[in-house]
Protein backbone atom coordinates (compact mmCIF):
# COMPACT_ATOMS: atom_id res chain seq x y z
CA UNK A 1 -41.16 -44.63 16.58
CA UNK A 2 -41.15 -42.06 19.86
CA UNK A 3 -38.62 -42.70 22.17
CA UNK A 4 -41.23 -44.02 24.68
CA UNK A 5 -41.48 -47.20 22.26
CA UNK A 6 -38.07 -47.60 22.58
CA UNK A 7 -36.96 -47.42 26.25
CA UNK A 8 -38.28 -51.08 27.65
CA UNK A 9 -36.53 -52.32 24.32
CA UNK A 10 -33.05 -51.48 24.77
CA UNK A 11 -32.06 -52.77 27.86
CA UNK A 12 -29.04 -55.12 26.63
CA UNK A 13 -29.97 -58.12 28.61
CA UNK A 14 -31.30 -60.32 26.72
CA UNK A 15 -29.39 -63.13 25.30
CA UNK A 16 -27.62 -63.30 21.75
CA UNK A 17 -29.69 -63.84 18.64
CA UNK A 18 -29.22 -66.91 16.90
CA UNK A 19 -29.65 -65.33 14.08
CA UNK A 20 -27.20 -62.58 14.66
CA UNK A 21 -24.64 -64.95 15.81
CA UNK A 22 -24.83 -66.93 12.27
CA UNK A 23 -24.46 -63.42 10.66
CA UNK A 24 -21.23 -62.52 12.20
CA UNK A 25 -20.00 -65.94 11.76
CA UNK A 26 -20.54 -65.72 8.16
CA UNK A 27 -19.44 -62.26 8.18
CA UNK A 28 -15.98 -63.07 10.18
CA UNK A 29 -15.44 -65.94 7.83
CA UNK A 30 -16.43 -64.43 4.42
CA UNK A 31 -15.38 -61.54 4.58
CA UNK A 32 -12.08 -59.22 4.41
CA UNK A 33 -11.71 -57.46 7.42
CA UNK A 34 -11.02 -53.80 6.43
CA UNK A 35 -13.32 -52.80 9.05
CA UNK A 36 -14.24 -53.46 12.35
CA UNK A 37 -17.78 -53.11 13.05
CA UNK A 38 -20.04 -53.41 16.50
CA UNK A 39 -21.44 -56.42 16.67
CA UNK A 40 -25.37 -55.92 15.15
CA UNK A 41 -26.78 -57.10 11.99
CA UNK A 42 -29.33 -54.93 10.51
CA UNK A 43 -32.02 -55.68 8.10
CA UNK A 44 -34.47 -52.79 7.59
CA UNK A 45 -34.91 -49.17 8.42
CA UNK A 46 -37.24 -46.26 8.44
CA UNK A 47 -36.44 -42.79 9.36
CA UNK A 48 -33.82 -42.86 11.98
CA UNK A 49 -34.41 -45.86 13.51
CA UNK A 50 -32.42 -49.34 11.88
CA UNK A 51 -33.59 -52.97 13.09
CA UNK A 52 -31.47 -55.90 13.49
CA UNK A 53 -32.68 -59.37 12.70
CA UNK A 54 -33.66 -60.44 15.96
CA UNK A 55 -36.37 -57.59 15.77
CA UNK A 56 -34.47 -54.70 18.26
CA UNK A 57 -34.65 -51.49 16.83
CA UNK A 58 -32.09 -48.83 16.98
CA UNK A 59 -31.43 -45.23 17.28
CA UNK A 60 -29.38 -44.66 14.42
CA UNK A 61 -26.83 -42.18 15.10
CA UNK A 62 -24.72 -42.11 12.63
CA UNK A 63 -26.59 -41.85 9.64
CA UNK A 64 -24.03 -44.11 7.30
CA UNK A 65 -21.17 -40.97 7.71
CA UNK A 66 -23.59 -38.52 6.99
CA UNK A 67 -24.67 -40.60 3.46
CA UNK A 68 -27.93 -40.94 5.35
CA UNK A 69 -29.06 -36.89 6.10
CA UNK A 70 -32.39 -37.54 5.02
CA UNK A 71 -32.83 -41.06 7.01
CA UNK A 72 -33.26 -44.23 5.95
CA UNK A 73 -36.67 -45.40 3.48
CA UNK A 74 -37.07 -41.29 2.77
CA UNK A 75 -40.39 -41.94 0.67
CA UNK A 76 -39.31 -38.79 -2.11
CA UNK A 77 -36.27 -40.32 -2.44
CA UNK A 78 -37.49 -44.40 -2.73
CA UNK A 79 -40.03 -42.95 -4.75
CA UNK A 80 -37.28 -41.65 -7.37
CA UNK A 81 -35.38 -44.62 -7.27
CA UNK A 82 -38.50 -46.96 -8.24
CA UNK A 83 -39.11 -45.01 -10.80
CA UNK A 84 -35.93 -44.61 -12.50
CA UNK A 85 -35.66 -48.74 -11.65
CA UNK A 86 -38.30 -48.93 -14.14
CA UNK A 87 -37.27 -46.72 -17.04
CA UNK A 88 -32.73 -46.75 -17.75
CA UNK A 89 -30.20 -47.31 -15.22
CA UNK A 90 -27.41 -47.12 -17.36
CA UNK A 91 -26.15 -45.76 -20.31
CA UNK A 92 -22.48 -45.14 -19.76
CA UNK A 93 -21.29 -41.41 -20.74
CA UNK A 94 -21.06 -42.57 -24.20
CA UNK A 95 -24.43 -41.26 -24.46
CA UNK A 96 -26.85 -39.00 -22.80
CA UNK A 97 -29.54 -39.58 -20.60
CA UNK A 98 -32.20 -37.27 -19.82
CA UNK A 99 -31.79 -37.48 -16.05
CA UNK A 100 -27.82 -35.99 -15.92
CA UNK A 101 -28.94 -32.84 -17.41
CA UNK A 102 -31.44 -31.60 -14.96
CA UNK A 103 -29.66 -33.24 -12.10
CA UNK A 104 -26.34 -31.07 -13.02
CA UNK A 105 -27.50 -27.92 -13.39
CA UNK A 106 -29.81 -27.93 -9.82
CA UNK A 107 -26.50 -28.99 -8.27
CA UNK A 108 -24.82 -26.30 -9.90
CA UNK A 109 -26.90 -23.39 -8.93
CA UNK A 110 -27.90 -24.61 -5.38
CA UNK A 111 -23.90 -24.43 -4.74
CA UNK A 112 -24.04 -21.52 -6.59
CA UNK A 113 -21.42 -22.50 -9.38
CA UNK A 114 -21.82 -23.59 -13.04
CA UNK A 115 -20.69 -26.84 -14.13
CA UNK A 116 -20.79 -30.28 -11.86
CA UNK A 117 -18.32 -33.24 -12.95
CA UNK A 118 -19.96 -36.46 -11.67
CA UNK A 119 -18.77 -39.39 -10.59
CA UNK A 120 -19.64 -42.08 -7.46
CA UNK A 121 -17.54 -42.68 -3.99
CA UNK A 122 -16.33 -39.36 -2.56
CA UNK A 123 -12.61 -40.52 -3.07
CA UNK A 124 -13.22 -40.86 -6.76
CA UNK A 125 -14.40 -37.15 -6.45
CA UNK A 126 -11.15 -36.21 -4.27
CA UNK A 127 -9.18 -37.99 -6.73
CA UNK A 128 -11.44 -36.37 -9.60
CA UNK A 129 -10.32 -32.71 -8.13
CA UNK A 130 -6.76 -33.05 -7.60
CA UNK A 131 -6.39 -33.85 -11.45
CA UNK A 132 -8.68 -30.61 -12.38
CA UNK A 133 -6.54 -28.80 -10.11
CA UNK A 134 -3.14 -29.97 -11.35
CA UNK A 135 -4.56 -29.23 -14.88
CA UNK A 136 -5.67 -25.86 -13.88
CA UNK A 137 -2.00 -25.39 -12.28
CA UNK A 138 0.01 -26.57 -15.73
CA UNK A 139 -3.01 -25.07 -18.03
CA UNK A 140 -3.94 -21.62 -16.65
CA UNK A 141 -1.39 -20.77 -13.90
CA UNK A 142 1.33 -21.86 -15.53
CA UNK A 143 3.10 -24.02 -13.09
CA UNK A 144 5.86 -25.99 -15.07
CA UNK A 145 5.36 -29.67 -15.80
CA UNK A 146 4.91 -31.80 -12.93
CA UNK A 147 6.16 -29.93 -10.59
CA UNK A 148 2.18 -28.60 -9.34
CA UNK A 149 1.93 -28.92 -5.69
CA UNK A 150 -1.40 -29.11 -3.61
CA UNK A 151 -1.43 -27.96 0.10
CA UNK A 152 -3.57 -30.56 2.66
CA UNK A 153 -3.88 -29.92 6.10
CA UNK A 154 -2.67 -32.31 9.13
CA UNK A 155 -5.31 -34.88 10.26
CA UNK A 156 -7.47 -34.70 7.57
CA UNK A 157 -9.40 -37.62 5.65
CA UNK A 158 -10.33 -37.38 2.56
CA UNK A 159 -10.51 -41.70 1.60
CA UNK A 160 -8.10 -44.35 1.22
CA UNK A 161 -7.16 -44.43 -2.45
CA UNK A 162 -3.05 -44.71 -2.66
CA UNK A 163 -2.63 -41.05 -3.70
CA UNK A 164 -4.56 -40.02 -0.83
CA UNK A 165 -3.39 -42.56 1.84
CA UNK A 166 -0.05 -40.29 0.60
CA UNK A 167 -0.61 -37.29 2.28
CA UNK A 168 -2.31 -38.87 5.65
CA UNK A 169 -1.14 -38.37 8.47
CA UNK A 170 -3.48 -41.26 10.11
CA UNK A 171 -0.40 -44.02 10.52
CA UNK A 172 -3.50 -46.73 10.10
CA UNK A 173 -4.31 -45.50 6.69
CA UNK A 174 -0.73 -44.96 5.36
CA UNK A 175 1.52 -47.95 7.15
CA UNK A 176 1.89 -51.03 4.63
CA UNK A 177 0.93 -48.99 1.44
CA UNK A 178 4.09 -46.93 0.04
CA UNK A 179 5.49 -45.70 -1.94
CA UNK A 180 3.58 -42.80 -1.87
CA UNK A 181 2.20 -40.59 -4.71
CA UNK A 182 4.35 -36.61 -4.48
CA UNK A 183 2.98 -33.54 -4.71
CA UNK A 184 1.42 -32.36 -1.35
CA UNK A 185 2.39 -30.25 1.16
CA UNK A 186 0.94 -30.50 4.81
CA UNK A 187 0.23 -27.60 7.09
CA UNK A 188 -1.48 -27.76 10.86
CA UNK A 189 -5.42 -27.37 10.54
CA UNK A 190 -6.36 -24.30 11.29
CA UNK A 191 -3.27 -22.15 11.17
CA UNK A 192 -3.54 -19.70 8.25
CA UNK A 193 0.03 -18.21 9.27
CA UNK A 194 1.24 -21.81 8.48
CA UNK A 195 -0.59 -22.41 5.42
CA UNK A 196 0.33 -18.37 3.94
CA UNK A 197 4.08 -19.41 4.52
CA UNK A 198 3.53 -23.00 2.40
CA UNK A 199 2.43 -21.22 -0.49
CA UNK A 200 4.85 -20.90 -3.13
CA UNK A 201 4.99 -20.32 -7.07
CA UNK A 202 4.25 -24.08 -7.58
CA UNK A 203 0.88 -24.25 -5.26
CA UNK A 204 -2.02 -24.89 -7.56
CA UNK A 205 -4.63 -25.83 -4.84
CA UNK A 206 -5.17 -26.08 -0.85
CA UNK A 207 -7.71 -29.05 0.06
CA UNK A 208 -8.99 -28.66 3.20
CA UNK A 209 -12.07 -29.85 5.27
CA UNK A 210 -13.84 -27.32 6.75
CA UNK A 211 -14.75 -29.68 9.51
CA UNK A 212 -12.67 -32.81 10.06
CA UNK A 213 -14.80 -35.60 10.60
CA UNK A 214 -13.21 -38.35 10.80
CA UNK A 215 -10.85 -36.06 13.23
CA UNK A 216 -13.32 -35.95 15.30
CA UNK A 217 -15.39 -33.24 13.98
CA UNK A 218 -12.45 -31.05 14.30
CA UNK A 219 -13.76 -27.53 13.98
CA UNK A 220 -11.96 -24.26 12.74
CA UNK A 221 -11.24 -21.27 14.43
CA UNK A 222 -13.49 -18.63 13.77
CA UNK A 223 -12.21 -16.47 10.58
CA UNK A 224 -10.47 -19.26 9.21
CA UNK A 225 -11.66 -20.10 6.13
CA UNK A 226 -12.49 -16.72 5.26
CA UNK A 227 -8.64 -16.66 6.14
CA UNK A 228 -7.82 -19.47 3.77
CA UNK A 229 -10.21 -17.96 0.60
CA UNK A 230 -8.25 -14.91 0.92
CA UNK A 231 -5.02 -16.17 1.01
CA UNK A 232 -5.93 -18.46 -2.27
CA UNK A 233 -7.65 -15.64 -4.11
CA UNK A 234 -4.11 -13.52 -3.73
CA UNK A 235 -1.82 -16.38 -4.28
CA UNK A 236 -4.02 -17.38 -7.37
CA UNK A 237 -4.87 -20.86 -5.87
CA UNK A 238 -7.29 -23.30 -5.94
CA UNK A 239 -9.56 -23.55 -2.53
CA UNK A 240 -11.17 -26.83 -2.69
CA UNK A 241 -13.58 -27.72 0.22
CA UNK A 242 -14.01 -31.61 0.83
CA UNK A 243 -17.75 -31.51 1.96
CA UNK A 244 -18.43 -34.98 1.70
CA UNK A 245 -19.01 -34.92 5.13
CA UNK A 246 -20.18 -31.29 6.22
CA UNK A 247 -22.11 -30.77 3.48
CA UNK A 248 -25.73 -30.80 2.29
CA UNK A 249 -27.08 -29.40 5.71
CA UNK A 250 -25.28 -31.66 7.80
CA UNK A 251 -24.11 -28.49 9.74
CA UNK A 252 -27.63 -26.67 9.87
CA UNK A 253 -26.46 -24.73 6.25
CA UNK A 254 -26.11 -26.04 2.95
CA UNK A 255 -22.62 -26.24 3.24
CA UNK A 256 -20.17 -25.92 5.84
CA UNK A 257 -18.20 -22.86 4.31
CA UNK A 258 -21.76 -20.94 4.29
CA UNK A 259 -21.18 -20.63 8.63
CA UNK A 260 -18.31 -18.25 7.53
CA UNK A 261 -19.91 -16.73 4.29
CA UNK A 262 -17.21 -18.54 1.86
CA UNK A 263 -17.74 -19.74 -1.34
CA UNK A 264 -14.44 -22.02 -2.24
CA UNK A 265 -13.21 -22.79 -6.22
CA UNK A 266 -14.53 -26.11 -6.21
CA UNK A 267 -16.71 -28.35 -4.05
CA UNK A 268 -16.07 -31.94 -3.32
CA UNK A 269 -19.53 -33.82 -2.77
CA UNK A 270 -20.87 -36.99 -1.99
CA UNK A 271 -22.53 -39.45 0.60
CA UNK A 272 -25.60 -37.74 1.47
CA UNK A 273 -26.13 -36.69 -1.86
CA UNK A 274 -26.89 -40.31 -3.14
CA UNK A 275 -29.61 -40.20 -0.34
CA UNK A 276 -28.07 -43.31 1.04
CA UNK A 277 -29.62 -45.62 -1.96
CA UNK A 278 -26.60 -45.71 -4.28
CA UNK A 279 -22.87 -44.36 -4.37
CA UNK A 280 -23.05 -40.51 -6.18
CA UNK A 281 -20.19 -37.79 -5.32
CA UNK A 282 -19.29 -34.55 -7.31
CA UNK A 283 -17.09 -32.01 -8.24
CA UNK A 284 -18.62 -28.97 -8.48
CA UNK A 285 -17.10 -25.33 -9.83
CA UNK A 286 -16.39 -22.49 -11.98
CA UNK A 287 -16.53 -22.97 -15.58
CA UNK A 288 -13.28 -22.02 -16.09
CA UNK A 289 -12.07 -24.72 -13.81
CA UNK A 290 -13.93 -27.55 -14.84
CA UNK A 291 -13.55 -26.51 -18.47
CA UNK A 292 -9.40 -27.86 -18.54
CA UNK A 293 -11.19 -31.09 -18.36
CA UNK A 294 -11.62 -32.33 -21.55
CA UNK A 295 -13.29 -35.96 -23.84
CA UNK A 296 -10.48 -38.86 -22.78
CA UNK A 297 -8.86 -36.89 -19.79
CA UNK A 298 -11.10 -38.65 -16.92
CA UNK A 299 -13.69 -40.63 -17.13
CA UNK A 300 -16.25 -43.16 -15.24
CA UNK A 301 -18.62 -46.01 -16.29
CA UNK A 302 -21.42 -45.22 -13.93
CA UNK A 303 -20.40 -42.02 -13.29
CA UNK A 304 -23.62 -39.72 -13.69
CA UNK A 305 -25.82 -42.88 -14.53
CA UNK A 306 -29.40 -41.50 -14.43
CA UNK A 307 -30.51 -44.08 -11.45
CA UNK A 308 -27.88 -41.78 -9.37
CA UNK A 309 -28.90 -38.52 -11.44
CA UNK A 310 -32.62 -39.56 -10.08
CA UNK A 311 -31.75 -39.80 -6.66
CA UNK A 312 -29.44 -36.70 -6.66
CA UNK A 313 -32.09 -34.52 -8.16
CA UNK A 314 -34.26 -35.75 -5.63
CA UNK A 315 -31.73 -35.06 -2.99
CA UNK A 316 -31.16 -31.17 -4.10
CA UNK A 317 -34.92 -30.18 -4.53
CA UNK A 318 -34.90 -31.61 -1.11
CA UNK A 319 -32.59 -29.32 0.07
CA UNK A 320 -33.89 -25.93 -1.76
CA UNK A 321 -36.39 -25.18 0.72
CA UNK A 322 -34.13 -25.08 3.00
CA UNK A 323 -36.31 -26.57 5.29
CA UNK A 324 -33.38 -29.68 6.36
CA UNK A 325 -30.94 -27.17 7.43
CA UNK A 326 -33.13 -25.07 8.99
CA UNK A 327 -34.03 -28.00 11.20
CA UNK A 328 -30.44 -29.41 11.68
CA UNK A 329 -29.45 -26.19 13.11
CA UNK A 330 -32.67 -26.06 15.39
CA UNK A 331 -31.57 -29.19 16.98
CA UNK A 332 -28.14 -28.92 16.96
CA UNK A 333 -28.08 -26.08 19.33
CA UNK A 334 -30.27 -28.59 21.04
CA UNK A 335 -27.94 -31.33 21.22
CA UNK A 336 -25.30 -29.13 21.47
CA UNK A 337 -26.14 -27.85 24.63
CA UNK A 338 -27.29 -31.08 26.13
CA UNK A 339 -23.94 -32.55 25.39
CA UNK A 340 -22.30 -30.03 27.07
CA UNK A 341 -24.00 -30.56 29.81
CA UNK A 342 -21.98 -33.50 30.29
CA UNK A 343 -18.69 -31.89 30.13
CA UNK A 344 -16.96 -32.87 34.12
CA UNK A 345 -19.20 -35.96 34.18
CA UNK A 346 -16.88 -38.06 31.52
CA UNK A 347 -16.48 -35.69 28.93
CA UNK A 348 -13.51 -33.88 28.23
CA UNK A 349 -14.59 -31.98 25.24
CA UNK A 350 -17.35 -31.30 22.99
CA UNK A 351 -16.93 -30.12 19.24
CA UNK A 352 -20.74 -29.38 17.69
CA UNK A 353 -21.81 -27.95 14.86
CA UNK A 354 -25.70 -28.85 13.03
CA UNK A 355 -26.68 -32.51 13.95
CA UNK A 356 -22.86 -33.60 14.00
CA UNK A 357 -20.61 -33.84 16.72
CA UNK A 358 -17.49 -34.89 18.52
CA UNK A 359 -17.68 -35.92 22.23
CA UNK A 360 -13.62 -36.92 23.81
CA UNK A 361 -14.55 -39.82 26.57
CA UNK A 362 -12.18 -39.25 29.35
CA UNK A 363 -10.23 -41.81 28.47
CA UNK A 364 -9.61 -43.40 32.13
CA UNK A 365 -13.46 -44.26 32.04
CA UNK A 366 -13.64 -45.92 29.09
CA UNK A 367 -12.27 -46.12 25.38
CA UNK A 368 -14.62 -44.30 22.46
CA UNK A 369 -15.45 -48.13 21.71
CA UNK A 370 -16.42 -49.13 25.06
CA UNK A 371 -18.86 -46.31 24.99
CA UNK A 372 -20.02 -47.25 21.40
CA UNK A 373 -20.60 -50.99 23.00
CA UNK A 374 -22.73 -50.02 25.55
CA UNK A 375 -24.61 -47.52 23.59
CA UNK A 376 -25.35 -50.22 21.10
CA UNK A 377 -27.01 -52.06 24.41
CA UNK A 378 -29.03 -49.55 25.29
CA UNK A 379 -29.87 -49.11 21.70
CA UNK A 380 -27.96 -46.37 20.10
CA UNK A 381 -25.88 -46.86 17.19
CA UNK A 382 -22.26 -44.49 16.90
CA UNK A 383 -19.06 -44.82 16.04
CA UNK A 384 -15.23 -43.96 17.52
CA UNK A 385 -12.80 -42.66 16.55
CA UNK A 386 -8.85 -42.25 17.33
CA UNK A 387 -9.08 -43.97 20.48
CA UNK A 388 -11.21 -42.09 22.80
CA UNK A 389 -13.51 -40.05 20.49
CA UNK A 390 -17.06 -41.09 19.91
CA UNK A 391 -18.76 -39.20 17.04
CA UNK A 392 -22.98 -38.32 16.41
CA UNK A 393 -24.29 -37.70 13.25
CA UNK A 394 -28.33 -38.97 13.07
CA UNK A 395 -30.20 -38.07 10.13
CA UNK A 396 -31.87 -34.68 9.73
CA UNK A 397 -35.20 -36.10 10.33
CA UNK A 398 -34.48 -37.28 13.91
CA UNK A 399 -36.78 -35.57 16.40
CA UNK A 400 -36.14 -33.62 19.68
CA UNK A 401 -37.57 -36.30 21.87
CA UNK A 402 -35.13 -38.86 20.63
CA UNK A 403 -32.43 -36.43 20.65
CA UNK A 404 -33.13 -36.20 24.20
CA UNK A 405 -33.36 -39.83 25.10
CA UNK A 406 -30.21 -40.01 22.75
CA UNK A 407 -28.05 -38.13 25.59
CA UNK A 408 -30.06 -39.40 28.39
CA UNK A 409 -28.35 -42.71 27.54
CA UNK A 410 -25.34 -41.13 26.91
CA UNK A 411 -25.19 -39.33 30.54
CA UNK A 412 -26.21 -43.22 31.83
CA UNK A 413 -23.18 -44.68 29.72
CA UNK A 414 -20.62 -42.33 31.44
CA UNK A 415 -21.94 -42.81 34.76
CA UNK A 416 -21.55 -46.64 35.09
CA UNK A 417 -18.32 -47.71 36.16
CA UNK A 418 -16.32 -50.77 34.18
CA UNK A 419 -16.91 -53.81 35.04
């Protein structure tokens, strides 16, 4: 659908769906409230565009977290998913299945490593890599029992499981939900003087980001993490880049770390590389990191099920042409430019990098949320975040005329005043 399709069908006037209204009834009634979503129910998709159930279609523009980089109904990825449907779904790791295999060694060498622990949700795989890394510490460094410490950096995310709720620093993810788990050391993002002077004899890893997303696609200084693999590779510790969010040519490269040239210890994956059909995350590193893991030390039931393996595959042949980063950094520096365009007409700052990006709403026009609201009305779906941040991540596949309509809106947003 061209943008042209789109403008005389997002005008926010017309009246509430009945059908939408019985939807978030249901949905306010039935349903825990650990989030707090815009008020549109979908009920298909294609591409990036989502429909709701009264028939108005949306610009989706953020893509699911980044779990949908390759848009919604891709027909290489549905197509691997029907087929493995039809064949084994599960098999539990108590046996093998002939789809982990393949799936784990195309991981492996498109990150450029050699063995890929599996499991599902990418806090299972954050959770998954601070026990190899502890292991490592007590196994191969040496570190004495239980005293291994792991260095995070200050407004990160990296999920809401209790251990890492314990070293937020997001007072809405950690209030309510002590005590917390020890063994992490925080350090301001970006500041390698900081993080050389946390180091001690006891550090086993540093976990770090290399964009903050849920920050507000925070992005490093340039040097950085070339900074940070440095410092690890003297201080014989673990760098471990969370690019459950970055990653898999979200920022115009495979990974993140690639914009600097840095290959970290271990990779945390997931989201996009479930191709938004089911829940698959990694762990992805040397052998001789991975390897401390052993039979009965961690485990999953559906971790590396061969449904997931399917889709996974699917998802890195996908990316070995190259041909999805190659195109999100073509129209980043599109939408990167056209965003900053706006900066002195609402916007205070812009943080871009790919097809993902950061906008701060000056804050006396209108809350992140407010802006989210209206975009939804004018059919554009983003999210906020800490207060007056709104973030963009569409899928790869969007196009430059609807990135282009996309800000056009934007621009209109920011120019009408508050009721």
């Amino acid at each position: 659908m061209t943008t042209a399709d789109t403008t005389t069908d997002t005008t926010g006037d017309r009246p509430a769906d009945p059908g939408t209204e019985l939807h978030l009834q249901l949905a306010e009634t039935a349903t825990a409230r650990n989030y707090h979503p815009l008020p549109v129910v979908l009920t298909s998709g294609r591409g990036a565009w989502v429909t709701d159930v009264g028939g108005r279609r949306y610009l989706d523009c953020l893509a699911g977290y980044s779990a949908l980089n390759f848009g919604h109904g891709h027909p290489q990825l549905l197509a691997a998913a029907r087929e493995q449907l039809e064949r084994l779904t599960l098999t539990s790791r108590a046996f093998h299945n002939d789809r982990l295999g393949p799936f784990c060694r195309d991981l492996a060498e498109l990150a450029g490593m050699d063995l890929v622990l599996p499991m599902n949700t990418g806090a299972e795989a954050v959770e998954t890599v601070l026990k190899v890394a502890r292991k490592w510490g007590y196994e191969v460094k040496g570190v004495p029992a239980d005293r291994a410490t792991v260095i995070v950096a200050d407004g990160n995310f990296h999920g809401r499981t209790t251990t890492i709720v314990s070293f937020s620093s997001d007072p809405v993810a950690r209030e309510g939900f002590g005590p917390f788990t020890p063994g992490f050391r925080t350090v301001p993002y970006g500041d390698a003087a900081a993080l050389a002077d946390a180091i001690d004899e006891h550090t086993v890893a540093v976990l770090l980001e290399p964009i903050q997303g849920e920050a507000g696609v925070v992005i490093p200084p340039p040097g950085y993490l070339a900074a940070v693999r440095a410092l690890c590779s003297r201080e014989d510790v673990l760098f471990v880049a969370d690019e459950i969010q970055s990653g898999l040519g979200r920022t115009g490269t495979t990974f993140a770390c690639d914009a600097e040239g840095v290959t970290p210890d271990l990779y945390v994956l997931g989201k996009a590389l479930g191709g938004g059909i089911v829940p698959l995350s990694a762990v992805v590193g040397r052998r001789e990191i991975l390897e401390v893991i052993r039979p009965g030390n961690h485990g999953s039931t559906f971790g590396g099920n061969p449904l997931a393996a399917a889709v996974g595959h699917t998802v890195v042949e996908l990316l070995r042409t190259g041909a999805y980063q190659e195109r999100a950094a073509r129209l980043g520096e599109r939408l990167g430019k056209r965003l900053e365009a706006l900066m002195g007409h609402g916007v205070l700052a812009v943080r871009s990098r790919g097809l993902w990006s950061g906008i701060d709403i000056d804050p006396e026009l209108m809350s992140g949320r407010e802006a989210c609201e209206r975009l939804l009305a004018r059919g554009i779906l983003a999210k906020d975040t800490h207060g007056s941040t709104i973030r963009l991540a569409p899928p790869l596949v969007i196009e430059a005329d609807e990135l282009d309509w996309m800000t056009e809106q934007l621009a209109e947003v920011l120019t009408v005043p508050r009721a």
